[in-house]
C-alpha atoms as a PDB file:
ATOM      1  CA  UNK A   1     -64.341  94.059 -88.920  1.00  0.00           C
ATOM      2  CA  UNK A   2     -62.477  93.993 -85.615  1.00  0.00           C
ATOM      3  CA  UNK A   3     -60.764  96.376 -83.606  1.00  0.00           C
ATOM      4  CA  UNK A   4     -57.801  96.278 -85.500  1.00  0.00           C
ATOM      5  CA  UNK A   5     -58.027  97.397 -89.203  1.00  0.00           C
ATOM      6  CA  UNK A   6     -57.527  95.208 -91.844  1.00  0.00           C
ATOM      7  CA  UNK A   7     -58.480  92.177 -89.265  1.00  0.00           C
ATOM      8  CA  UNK A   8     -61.558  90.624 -90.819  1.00  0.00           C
ATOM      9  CA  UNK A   9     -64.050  87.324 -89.869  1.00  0.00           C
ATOM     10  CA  UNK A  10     -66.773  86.479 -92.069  1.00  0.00           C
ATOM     11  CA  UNK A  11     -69.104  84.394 -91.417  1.00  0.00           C
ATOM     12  CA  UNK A  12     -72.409  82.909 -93.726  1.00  0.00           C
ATOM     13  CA  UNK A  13     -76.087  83.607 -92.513  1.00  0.00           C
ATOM     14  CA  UNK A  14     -76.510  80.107 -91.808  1.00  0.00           C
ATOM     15  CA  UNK A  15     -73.179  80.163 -89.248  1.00  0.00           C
ATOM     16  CA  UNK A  16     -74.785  83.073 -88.005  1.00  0.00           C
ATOM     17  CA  UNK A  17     -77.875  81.652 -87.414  1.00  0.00           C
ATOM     18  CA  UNK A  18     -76.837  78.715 -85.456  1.00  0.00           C
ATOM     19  CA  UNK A  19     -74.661  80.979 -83.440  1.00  0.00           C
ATOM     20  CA  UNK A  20     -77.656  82.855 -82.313  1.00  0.00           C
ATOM     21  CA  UNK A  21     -79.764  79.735 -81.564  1.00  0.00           C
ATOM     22  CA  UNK A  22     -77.058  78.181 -79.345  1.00  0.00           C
ATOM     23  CA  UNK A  23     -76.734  81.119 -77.720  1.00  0.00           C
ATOM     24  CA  UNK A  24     -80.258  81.917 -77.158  1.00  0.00           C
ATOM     25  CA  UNK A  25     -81.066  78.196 -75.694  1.00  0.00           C
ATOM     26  CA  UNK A  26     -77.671  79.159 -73.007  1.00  0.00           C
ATOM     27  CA  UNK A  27     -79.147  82.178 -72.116  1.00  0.00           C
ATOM     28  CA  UNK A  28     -82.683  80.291 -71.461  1.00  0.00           C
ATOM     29  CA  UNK A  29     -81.306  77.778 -69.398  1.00  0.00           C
ATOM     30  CA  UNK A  30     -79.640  80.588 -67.476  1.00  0.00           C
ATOM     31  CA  UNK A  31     -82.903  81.770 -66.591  1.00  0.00           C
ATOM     32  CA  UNK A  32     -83.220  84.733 -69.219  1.00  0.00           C
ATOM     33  CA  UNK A  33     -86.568  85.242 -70.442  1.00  0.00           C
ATOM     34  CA  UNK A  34     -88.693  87.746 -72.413  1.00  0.00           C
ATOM     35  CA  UNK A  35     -88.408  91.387 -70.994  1.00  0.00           C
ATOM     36  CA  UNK A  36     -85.200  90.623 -69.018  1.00  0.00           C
ATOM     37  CA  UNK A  37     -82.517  92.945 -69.001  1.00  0.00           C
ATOM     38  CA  UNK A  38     -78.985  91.746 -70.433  1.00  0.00           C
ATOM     39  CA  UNK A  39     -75.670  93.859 -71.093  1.00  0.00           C
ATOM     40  CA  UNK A  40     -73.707  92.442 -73.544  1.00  0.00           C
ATOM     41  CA  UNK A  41     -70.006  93.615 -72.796  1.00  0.00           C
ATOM     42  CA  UNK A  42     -67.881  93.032 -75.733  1.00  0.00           C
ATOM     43  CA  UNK A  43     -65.633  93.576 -78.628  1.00  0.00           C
ATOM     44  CA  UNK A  44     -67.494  93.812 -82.058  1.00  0.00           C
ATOM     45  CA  UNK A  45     -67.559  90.206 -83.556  1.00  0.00           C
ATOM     46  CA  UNK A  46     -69.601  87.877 -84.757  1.00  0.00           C
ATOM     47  CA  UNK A  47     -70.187  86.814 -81.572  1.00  0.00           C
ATOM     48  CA  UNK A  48     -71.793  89.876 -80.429  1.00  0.00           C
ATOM     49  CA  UNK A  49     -73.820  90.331 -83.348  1.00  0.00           C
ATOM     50  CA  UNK A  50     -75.321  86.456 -82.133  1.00  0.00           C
ATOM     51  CA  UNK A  51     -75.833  87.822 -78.875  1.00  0.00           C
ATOM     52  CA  UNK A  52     -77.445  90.508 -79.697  1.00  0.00           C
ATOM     53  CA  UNK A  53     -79.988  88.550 -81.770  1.00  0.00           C
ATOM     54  CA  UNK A  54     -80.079  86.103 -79.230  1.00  0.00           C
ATOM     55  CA  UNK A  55     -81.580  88.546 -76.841  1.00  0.00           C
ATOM     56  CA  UNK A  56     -83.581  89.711 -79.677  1.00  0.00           C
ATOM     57  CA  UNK A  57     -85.429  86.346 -80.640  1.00  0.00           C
ATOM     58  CA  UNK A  58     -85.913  85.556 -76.616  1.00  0.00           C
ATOM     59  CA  UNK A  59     -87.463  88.734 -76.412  1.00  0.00           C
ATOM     60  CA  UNK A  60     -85.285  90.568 -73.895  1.00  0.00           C
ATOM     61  CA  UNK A  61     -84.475  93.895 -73.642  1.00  0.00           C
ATOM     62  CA  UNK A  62     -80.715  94.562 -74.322  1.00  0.00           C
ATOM     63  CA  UNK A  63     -77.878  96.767 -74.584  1.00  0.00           C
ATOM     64  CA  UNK A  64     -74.586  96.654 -76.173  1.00  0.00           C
ATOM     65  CA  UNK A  65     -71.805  98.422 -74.358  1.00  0.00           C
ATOM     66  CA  UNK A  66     -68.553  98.214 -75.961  1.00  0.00           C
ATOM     67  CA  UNK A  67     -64.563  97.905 -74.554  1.00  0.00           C
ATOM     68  CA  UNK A  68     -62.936 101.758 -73.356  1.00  0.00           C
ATOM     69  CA  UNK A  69     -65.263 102.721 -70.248  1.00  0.00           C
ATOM     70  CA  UNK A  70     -64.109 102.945 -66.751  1.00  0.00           C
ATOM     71  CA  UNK A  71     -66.251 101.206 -64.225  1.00  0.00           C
ATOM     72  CA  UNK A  72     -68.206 103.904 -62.967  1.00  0.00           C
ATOM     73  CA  UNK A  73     -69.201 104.593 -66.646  1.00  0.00           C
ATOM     74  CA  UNK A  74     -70.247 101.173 -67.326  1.00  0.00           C
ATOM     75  CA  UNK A  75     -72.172 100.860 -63.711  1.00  0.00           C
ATOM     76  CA  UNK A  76     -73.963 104.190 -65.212  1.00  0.00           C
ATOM     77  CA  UNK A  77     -74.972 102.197 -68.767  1.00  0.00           C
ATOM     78  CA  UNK A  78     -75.632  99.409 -67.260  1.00  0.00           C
ATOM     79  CA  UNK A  79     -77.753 100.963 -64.688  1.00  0.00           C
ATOM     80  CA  UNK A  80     -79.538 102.739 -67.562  1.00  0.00           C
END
């Protein structure tokens, strides 16, 4: 579900799956590696979800901070 109710994407585990391998080979040729640190500052989507695994199968350590926080608040959870 999205931010909005009602709005809706599905996607299949295999779409999801080669999501999260395309996005964990771009975040390995940007240098991330196993116990890096990554934010991941989005709306919920499928595309998070990837992201998240993404980190996940790489091995790095991540967070998930979502849309609403001021600046100072997201320096502070990023930070954490």
């Amino acid at each position: 579900e999205k931010d909005e109710p009602g709005e809706q994407e599905q996607v299949t585990y295999r779409q999801l799956l080669e999501l999260t391998c395309r996005l964990g080979n771009t975040l390995k040729r940007q240098g991330v590696k196993r116990d890096d640190r990554v934010t991941i500052y989005m709306p919920p989507c499928p595309l998070a979800v990837a992201s998240m695994l993404a980190c996940a199968r790489i091995g790095a350590v991540h967070t998930v901070v979502f849309a609403g926080f001021s600046a100072e608040s997201l320096a502070d959870r990023i930070r954490d």
